[in-house]
N, C-alpha and C. Protein backbone atom coordinates (compact mmCIF):
# COMPACT_ATOMS: atom_id res chain seq x y z
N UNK A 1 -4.86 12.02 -4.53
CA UNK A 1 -4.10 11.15 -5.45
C UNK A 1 -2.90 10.54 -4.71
N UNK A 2 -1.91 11.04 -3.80
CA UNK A 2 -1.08 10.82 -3.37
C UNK A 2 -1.55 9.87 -2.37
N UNK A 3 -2.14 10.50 -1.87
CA UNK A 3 -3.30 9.68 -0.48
C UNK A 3 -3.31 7.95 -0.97
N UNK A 4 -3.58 8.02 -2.18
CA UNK A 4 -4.00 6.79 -2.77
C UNK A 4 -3.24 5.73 -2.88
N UNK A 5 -2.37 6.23 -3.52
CA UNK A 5 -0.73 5.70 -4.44
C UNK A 5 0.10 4.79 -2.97
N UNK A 6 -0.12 6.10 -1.79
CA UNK A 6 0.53 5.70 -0.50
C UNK A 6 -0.35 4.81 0.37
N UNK A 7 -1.69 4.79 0.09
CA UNK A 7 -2.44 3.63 0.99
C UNK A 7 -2.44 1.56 -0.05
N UNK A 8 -2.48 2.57 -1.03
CA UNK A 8 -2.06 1.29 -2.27
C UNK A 8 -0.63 0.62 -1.77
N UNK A 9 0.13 1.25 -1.87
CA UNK A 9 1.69 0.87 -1.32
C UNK A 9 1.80 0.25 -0.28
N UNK A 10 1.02 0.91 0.66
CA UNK A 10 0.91 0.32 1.89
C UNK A 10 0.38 -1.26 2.36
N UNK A 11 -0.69 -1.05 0.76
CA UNK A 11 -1.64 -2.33 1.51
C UNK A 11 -0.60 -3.17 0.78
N UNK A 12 -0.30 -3.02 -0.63
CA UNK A 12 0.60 -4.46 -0.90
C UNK A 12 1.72 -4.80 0.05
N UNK A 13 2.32 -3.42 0.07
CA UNK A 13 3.71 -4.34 1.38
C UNK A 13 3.17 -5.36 2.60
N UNK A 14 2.10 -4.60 2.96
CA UNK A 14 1.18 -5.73 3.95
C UNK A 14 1.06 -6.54 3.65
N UNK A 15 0.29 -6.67 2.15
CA UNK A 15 0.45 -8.42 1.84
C UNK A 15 1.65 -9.25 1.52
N UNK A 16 2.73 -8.21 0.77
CA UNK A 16 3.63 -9.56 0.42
C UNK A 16 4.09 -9.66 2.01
N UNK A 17 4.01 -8.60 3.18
CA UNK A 17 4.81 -9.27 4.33
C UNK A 17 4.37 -10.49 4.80
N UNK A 18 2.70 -10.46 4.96
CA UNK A 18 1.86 -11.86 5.18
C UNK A 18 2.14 -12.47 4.41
């Protein structure tokens, strides 16, 4: 679950950085 929340997080910051 955590795994998730933190790869989720991850991918949006990626996008709003792009």
């Amino acid at each position: 679950m955590l795994y998730l929340l933190t790869s989720w997080n991850i991918n949006t910051s990626s996008t709003l950085h792009y």
